[in-house]
Structure formats: C-alpha cells, structure tokens
Protein backbone atom coordinates (compact mmCIF):
# COMPACT_ATOMS: atom_id res chain seq x y z
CA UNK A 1 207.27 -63.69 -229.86
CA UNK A 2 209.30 -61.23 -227.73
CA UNK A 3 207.29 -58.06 -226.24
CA UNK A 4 204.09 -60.16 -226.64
CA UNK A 5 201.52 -60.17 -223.58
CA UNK A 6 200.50 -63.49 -222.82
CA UNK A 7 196.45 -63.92 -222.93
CA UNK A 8 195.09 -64.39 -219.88
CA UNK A 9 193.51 -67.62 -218.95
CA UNK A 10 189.91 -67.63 -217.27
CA UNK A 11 189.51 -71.27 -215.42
CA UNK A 12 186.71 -72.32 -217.85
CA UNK A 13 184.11 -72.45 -214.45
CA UNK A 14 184.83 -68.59 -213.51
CA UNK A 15 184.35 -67.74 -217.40
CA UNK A 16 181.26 -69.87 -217.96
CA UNK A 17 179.65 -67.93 -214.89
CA UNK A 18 180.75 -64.80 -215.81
CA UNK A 19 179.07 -65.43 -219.88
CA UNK A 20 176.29 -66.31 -217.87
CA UNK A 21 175.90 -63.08 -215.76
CA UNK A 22 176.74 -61.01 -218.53
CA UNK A 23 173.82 -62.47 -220.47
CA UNK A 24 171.12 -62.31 -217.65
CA UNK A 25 170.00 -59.08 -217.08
CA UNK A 26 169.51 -57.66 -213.44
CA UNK A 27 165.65 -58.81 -213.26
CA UNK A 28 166.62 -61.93 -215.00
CA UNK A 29 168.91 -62.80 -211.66
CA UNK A 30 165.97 -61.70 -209.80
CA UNK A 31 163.45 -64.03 -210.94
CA UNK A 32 165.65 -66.99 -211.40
CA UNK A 33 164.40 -68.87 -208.16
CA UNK A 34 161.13 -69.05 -209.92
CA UNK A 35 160.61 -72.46 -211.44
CA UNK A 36 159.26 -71.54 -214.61
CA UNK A 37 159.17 -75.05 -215.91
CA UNK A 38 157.22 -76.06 -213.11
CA UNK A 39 154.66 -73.22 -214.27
CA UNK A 40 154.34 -74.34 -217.88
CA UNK A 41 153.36 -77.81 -216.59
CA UNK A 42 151.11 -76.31 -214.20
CA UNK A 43 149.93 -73.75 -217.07
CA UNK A 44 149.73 -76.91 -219.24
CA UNK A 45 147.62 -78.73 -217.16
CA UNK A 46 145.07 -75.97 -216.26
CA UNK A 47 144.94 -75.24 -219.87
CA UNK A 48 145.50 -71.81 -218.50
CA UNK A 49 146.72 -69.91 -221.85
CA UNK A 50 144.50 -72.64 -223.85
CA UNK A 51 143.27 -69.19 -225.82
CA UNK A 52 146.24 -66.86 -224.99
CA UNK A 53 148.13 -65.94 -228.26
CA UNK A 54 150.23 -63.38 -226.44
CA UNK A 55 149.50 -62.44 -222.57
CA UNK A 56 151.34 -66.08 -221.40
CA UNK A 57 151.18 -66.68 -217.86
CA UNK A 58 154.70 -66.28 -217.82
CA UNK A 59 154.15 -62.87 -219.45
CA UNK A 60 151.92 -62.07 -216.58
CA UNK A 61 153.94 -62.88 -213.62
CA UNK A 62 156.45 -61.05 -215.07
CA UNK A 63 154.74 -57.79 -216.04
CA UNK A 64 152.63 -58.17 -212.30
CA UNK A 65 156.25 -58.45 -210.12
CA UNK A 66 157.47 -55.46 -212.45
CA UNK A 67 154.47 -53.70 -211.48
CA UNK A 68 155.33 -54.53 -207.50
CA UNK A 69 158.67 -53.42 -208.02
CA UNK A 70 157.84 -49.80 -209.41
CA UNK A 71 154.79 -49.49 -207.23
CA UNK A 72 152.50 -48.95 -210.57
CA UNK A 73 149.44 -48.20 -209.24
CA UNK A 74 147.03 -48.60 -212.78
CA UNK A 75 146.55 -51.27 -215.61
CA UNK A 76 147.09 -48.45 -217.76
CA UNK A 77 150.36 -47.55 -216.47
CA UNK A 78 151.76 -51.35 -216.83
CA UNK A 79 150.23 -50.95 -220.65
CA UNK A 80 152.17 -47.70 -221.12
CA UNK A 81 155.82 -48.84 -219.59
CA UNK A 82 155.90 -51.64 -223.25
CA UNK A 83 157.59 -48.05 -224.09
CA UNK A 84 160.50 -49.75 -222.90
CA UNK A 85 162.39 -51.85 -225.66
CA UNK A 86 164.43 -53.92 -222.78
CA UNK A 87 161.06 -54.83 -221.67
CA UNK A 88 159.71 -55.83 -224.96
CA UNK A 89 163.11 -57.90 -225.83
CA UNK A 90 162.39 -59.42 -222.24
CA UNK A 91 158.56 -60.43 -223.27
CA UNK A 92 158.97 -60.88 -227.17
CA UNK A 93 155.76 -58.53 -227.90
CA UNK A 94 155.71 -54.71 -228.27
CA UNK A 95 152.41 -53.80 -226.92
CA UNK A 96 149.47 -55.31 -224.60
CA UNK A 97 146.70 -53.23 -223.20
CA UNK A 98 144.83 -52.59 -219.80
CA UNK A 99 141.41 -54.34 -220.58
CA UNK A 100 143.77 -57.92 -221.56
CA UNK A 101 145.61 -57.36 -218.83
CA UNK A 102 142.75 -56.67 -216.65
CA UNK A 103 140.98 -60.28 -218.31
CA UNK A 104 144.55 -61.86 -217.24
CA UNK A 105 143.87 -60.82 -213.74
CA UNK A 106 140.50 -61.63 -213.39
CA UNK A 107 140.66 -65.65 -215.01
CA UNK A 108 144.53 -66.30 -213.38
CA UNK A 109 144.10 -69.31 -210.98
CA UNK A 110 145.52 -67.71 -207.88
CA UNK A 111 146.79 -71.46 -207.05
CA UNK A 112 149.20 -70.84 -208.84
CA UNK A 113 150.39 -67.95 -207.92
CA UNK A 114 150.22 -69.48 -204.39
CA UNK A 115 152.71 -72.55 -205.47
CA UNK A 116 154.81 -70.47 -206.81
CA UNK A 117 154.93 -68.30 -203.20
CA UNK A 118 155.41 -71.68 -201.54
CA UNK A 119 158.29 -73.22 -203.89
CA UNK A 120 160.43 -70.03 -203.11
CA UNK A 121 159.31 -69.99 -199.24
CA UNK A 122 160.78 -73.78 -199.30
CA UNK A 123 164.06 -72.15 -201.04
CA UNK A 124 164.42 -69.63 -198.05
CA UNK A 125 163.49 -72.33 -195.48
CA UNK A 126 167.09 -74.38 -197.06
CA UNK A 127 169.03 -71.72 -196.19
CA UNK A 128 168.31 -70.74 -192.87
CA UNK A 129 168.39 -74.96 -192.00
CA UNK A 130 171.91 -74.07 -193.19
CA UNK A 131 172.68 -70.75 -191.01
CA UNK A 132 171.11 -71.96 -187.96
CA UNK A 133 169.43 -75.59 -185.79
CA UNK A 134 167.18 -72.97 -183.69
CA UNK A 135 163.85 -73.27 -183.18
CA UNK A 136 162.28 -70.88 -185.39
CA UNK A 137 159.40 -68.59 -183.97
CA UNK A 138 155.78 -68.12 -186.18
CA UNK A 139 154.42 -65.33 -185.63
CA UNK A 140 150.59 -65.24 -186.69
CA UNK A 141 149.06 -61.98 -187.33
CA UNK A 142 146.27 -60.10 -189.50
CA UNK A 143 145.81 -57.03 -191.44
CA UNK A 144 142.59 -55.26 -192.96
CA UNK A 145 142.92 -54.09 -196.77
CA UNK A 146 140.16 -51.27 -196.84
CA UNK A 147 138.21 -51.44 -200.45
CA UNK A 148 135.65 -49.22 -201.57
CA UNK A 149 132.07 -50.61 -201.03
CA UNK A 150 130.75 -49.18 -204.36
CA UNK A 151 133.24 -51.27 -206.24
CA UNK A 152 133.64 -54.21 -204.19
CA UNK A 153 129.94 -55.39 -202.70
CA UNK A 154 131.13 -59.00 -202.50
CA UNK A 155 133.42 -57.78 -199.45
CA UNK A 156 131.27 -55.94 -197.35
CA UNK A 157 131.85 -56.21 -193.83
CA UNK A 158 130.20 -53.38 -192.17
CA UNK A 159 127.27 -50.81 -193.14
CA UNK A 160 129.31 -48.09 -195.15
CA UNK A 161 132.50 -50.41 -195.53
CA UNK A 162 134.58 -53.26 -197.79
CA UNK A 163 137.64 -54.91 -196.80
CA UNK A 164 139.34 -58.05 -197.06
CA UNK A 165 141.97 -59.49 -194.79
CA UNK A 166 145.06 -61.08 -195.00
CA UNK A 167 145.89 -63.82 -191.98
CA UNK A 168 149.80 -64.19 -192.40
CA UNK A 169 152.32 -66.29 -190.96
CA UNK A 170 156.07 -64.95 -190.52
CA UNK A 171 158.64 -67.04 -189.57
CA UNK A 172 161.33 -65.05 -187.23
CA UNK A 173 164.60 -66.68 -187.60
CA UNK A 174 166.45 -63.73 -186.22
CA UNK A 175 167.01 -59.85 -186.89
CA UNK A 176 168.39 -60.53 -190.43
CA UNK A 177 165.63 -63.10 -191.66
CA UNK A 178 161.91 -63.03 -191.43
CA UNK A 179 159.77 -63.79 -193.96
CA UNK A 180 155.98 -65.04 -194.81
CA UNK A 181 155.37 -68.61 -195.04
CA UNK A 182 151.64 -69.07 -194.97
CA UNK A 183 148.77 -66.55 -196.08
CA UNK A 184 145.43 -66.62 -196.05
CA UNK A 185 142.95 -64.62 -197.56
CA UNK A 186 138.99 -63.86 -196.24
CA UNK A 187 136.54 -61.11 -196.27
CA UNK A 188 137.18 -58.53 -193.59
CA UNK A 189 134.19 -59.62 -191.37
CA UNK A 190 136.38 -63.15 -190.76
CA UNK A 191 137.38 -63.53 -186.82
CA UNK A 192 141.07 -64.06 -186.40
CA UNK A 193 140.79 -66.90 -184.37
CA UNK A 194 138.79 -68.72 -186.83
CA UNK A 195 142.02 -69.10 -188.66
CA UNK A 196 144.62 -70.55 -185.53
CA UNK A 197 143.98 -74.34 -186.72
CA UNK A 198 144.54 -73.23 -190.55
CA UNK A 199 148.14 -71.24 -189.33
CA UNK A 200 149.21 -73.87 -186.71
CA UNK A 201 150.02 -76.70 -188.22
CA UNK A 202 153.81 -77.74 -187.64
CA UNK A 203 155.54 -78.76 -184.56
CA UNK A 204 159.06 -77.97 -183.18
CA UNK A 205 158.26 -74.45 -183.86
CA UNK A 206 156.97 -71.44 -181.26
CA UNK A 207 153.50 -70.05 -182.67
CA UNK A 208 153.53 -66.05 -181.09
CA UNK A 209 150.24 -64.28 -181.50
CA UNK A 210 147.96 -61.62 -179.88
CA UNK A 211 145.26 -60.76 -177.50
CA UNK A 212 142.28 -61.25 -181.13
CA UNK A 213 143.72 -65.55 -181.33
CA UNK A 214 142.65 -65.98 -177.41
CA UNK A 215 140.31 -69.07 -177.34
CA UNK A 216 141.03 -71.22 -174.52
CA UNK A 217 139.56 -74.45 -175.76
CA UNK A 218 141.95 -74.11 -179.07
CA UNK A 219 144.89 -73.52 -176.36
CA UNK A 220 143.81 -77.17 -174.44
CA UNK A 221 143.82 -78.65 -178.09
CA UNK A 222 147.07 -77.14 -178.90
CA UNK A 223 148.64 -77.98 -175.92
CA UNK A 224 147.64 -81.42 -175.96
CA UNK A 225 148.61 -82.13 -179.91
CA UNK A 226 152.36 -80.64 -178.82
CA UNK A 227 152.09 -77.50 -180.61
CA UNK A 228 153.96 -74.65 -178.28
CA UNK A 229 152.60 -71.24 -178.13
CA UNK A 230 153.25 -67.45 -176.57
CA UNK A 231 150.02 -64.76 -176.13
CA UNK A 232 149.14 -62.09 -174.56
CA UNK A 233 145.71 -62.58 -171.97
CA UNK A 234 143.63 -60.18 -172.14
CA UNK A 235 142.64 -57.73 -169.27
CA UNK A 236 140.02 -58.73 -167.59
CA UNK A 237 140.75 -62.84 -168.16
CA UNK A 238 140.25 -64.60 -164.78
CA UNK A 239 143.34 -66.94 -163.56
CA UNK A 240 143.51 -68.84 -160.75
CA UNK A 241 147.40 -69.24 -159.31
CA UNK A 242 148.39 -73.08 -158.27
CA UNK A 243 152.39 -72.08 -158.10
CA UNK A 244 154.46 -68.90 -158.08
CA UNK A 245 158.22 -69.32 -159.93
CA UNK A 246 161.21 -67.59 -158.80
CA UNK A 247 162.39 -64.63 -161.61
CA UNK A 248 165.19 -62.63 -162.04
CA UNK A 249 165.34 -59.29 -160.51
CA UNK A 250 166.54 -56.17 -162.02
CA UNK A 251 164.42 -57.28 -165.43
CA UNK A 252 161.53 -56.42 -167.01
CA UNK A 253 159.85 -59.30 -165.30
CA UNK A 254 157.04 -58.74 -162.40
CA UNK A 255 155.68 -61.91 -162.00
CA UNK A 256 156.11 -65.78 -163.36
CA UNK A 257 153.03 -68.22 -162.50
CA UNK A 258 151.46 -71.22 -163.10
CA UNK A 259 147.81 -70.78 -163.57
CA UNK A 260 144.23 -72.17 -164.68
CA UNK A 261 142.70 -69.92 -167.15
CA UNK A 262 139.01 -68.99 -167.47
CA UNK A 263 136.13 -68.80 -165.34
CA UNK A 264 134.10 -72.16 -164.03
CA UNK A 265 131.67 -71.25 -166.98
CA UNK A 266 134.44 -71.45 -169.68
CA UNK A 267 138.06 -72.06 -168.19
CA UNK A 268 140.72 -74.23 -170.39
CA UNK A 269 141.65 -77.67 -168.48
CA UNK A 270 145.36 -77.87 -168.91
CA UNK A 271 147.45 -75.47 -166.63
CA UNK A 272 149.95 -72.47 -168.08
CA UNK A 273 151.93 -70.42 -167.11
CA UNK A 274 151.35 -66.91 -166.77
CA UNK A 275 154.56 -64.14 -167.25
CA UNK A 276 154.11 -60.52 -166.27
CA UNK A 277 155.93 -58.10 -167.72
CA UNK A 278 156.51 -54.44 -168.16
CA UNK A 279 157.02 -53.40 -171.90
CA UNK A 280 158.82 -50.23 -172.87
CA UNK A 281 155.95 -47.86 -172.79
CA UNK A 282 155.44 -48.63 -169.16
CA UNK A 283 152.50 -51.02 -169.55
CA UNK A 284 151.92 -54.34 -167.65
CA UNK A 285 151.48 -57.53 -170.18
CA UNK A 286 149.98 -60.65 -169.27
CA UNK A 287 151.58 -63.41 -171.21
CA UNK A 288 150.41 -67.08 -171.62
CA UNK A 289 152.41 -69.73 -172.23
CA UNK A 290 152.65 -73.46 -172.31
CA UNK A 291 156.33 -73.60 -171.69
CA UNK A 292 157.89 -74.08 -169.03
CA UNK A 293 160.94 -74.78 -169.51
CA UNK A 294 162.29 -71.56 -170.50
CA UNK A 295 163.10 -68.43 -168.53
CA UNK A 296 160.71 -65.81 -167.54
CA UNK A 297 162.92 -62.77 -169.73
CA UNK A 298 162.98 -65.50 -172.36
CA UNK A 299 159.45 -65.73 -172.73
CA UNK A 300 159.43 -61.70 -172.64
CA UNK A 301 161.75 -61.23 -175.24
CA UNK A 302 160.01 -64.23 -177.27
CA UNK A 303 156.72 -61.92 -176.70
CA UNK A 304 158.30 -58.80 -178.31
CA UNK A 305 159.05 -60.61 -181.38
CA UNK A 306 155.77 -60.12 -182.48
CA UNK A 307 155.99 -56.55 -183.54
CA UNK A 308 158.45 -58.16 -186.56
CA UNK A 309 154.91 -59.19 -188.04
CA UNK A 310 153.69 -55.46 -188.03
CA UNK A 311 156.85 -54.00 -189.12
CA UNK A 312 156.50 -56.69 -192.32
CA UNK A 313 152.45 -55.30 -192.69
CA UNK A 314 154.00 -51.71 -192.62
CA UNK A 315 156.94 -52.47 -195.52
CA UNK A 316 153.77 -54.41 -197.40
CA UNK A 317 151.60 -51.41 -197.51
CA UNK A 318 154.64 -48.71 -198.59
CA UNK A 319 157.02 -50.61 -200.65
CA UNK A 320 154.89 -53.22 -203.08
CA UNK A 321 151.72 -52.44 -204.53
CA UNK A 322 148.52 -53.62 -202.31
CA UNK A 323 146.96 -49.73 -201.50
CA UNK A 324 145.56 -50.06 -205.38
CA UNK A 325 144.01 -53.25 -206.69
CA UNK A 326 144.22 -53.42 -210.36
CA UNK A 327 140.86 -55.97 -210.33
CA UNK A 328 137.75 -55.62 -208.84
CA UNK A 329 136.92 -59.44 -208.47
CA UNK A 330 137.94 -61.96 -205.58
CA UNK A 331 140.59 -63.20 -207.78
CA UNK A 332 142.35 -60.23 -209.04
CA UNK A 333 142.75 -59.46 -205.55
CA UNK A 334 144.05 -62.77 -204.27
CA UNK A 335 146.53 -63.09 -207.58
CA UNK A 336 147.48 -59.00 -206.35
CA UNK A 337 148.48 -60.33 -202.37
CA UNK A 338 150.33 -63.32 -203.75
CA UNK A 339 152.61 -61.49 -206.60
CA UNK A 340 153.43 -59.31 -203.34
CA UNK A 341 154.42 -62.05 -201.29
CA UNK A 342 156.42 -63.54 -204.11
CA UNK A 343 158.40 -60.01 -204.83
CA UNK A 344 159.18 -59.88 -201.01
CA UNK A 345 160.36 -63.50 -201.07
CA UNK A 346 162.77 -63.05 -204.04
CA UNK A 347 164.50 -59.90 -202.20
CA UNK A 348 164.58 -62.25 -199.36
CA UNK A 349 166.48 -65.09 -201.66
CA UNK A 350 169.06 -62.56 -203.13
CA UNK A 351 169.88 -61.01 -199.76
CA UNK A 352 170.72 -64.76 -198.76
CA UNK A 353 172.64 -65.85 -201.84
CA UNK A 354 174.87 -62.97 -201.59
CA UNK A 355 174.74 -62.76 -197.63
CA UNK A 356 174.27 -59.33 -197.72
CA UNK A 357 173.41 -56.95 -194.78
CA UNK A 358 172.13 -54.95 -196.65
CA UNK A 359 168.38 -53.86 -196.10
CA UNK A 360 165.15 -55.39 -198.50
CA UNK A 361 164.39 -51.87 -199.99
CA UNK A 362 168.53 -50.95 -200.29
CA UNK A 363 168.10 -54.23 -202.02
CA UNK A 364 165.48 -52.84 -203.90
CA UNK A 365 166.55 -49.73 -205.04
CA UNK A 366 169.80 -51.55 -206.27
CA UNK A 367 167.83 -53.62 -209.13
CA UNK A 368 165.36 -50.76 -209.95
CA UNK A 369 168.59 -49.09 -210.83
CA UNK A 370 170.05 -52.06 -212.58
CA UNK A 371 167.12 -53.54 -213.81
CA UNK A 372 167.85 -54.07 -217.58
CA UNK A 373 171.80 -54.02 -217.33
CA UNK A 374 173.59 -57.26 -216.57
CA UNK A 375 173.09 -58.75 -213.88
CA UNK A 376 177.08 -58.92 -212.66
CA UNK A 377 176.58 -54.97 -212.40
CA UNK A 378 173.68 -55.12 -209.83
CA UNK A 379 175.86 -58.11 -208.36
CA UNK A 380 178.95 -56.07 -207.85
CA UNK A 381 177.10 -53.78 -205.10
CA UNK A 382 176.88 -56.16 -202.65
CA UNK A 383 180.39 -56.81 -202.37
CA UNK A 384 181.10 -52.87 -202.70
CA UNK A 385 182.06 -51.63 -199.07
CA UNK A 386 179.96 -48.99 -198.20
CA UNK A 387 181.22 -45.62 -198.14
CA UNK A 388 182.82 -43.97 -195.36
C-alpha cells in the first residue's frame, strides 16, 4: 500500500542472537562458560544436595561468585542482598540465611569447585593456542593468607600465628593475558620448594620462579626430564665458571656463564648457565638457567616476568574477596580461594570473547553496573570507543 514502510528484515541468525542476549541478563553472560550440566552430574554423583531442598550447589556457586564480585565480606551480608528481586528471579527462592549458607560452605567438596576452575582454565588455554604458537612462560609463586590463631588452630604455623598458603601457577602469554592455571593449597608452615614437582609438570613451556624454589638436586632432575627453567641464585651460592659467553653491550647484562652450581658437599651435576644482570633499582641478579640457546637480555627480560605473578597476588587481595573467610574450617577456605580463581578466570574469558583492551576491574565495574540488565547492554561497552 502506498506511504507504507516496509518491515525490516533481521537475517533469522542476527535475530536469534539478539532474543538470546536480550533474555540473558549481564551475570547470566558472565557465567555462561561454566558447564553447569557438567556440575549436576558431578552434584549427582557426590550426592552433594542429596538433603538440599533449596541451597543447590548451583545456588551456591552463584551466590559465592556474587559475593566475589561485590567484595561482601559476611555470610550475613550475602543473606541480606535476597533483598534483591532480580536475584531471587535468578535463584527461584526469596530468602536463605547465614548459618545454611555457612553449612553450604563447610560440607561443599572443594573438588568441585576445583574442576570447575580447571574446565574454564582449558577454555582460556583455546584461545590463546588461537592468538599465538609461543612458548608460554609459568610462572610459580606463593602467597601467605594471615588467619587469626584463635579461630583457626588447625593452621598454626608459628607461636602467636595462623596462615595458610596458596602455591599458584600463572601462565604469561603476554601483557594482555595472564592467568592461573594450577593452585595449590597448604598450611602456612609448607616450604615452597616442596611444591616444584606438584607445579612442574608440562613440557614445551618456561617454568620462572624465585630465590625460596632453589634446590639443586630438583634442578638436575628437571633438567634431565626436559623441563626448562629461569631462577634467581641466591647470594652467597658457590659457582664454579667452565666458559664465559660473549653479551651485548650497552644492556642490562654484566655477565653470561656457564657454571657448576653448589659446593663439593651439595653441588647439582649438570652444568647451567649463569646471567648477571642489573635490574632497575640498581641491584645485581644472579640468574640460573638451563637454556642456552637464547640470548643473555632474553633470559633478563624472561626473569622480569615474574613480577606478573605478584601483580596477580596484589589484584587477588583488593579486588575479590580472600582478606575475610566466610568459614572457619579447611574447606570453607579452600571452596573461598577457588570461587576467586573462578571469578578471575571468567573476566579473563569475556575480555577474550570480545577482544577487549580493556582492563579486568574496567571489566568489572562494567557488569557490577549491568549486572541484572541484559546482557547486550553490558555487551555494547566494549565496542563503545572510549571517550576523548
């Protein structure tokens, strides 16, 4: 009919996604890399809800990575926010209370929660095979959780003190992608190198780690089973020079040899080779190797890497919730450190879907923002150019 508009047509594709977007709230997109079917057979199995008429497992992942999200430091605060109807709608109950979400805590098989960390790490590690045929560096580091010794006597590690520690693995891709792939969790009073043979256990990768890994009979092992490796010697280690290497001038580098390490008593029997360099501050490093074939700088820049590993301990401690455990038992705090590790991972996956820039908390202030809206809406800012 003349003056009519003609309707628009959608290509059925564009307009299924788009229904699909405009149905799944902002949180919903979030969480989607989490195999939830994969949890109800493991749920299933474990007859973990055997007895649970409301708090689901699925109910408590999702009310524990709302919790990291919002940095909620109290049972009693999670209780309070089923204020929110979106959140009740998203849960299908209207109420739960700290002391069953406390019980949740404490009889949650933390096995789980560390499959689920390890299905989304394998998500991350498709991508980057995707971006990049590099060697990826691992990066092995630890970090104390203080507790309080009144509370927590089963982690006692010194006189007056409780702690636990977490022994982490991050895998530094480059600049724009690091992220955890292996964690492990012991009292505070566990030796770092006790925990090398549990973190090193893949080849064609470079393991970096500090001065508290140094065990030279692990380093003959590792060395002979192929497994490459970057460190930092302490002080007063002994070498013994067999060859001196030719290295750039006009760089960082003072020195590039190969070397026996260790004194008659307790020396390692393959050779390395020893880099010397001078770090930003001014101070001499010793770094030990058992490559050779790359270039002295290389090695130094391969060293620096490691602060990536603090840096990721740092945005741990201020921008998810480990500073207060909600459970006083081993396994509240292990399910705690693992609902953590899964909240970073899921920033991580978004930021690679969408191949944003953009940086893990910008990320996260986005669907804090956007949390109950659709999720096209949270979407939209990461194709919005940034302001000028």
């Amino acid at each position: 009919m003349e003056g009519q508009v003609a309707p628009v047509q959608i290509p059925l594709q564009r307009k299924a996604n788009m229904d699909k977007n405009t149905r799944k709230s902002s949180f919903g997109k979030w969480i989607s890399p989490i195999n939830f079917q994969k949890l109800d057979e493991q749920v299933s199995l474990s007859k973990q809800d055997y007895y649970t008429k409301k708090l689901t497992t699925a109910s408590y992942i999702k009310i524990m990575l709302l919790a990291q999200l919002h940095e909620t430091e109290s049972l009693h605060a999670m209780s309070d926010a089923f204020l929110s109807e979106e959140l009740q709608q998203e849960l299908g109950f209207s109420s739960i209370s700290a002391s069953q979400l406390s019980r949740k805590n404490n009889e949650m098989d933390p096995s789980i929660l560390a499959s689920m960390f390890m299905d989304l790490v394998t998500q991350i590690k498709q991508y980057h095979h995707k971006r990049t045929q590099r060697v990826p560096l691992k990066i092995i580091d630890s970090s104390t959780l203080p507790l309080n010794l009144t509370h927590y006597k089963w982690a006692k590690f010194r006189k007056t003190k409780a702690g636990v520690k977490l022994h982490l693995r991050l895998v530094f891709m480059d600049k724009d992608l690091v992220y955890p792939d292996k964690a492990v969790m012991t009292v505070a009073s566990e030796h770092d190198r006790n925990q090398l043979e549990v973190l090193v256990d893949e080849k064609e990768v470079m393991y970096v780690f500090d001065r508290g890994y140094i065990d030279y009979e692990r380093f003959d092992r590792m060395t002979d089973d192929g497994y490459f490796f970057a460190s930092r010697l302490k002080k007063n280690a002994v070498t013994r020079e067999i060859h001196s290497f030719d290295f750039p001038t006009g760089s960082n580098v003072l020195s590039d040899k190969m070397v026996y390490i260790g004194t008659t008593q307790n020396r390692a029997e393959n050779v390395f080779r020893l880099v010397e360099v001078i770090d930003t501050k001014g101070n001499t490093l010793r770094l030990i190797t058992n490559r050779f074939d790359l270039e002295a700088d290389e090695i130094s820049d391969i060293y620096r890497s490691r602060w990536t590993i603090e840096l990721f301990f740092k945005w741990l401690k201020q921008h998810v919730e480990i500073k207060h455990f909600y459970g006083m038992s081993e396994t509240a705090l292990q399910n705690q450190v693992y609902i953590a590790l899964i909240t970073y991972c899921l920033h991580v996956l978004i930021q690679l879907e969408t191949g944003s820039k953009k940086t893990l908390l910008r990320i996260s202030r986005w669907l804090k923002a956007a949390l109950w809206k659709p999720s096209y809406i949270w979407m939209q800012r990461f194709k919005a150019r940034a302001p000028t």
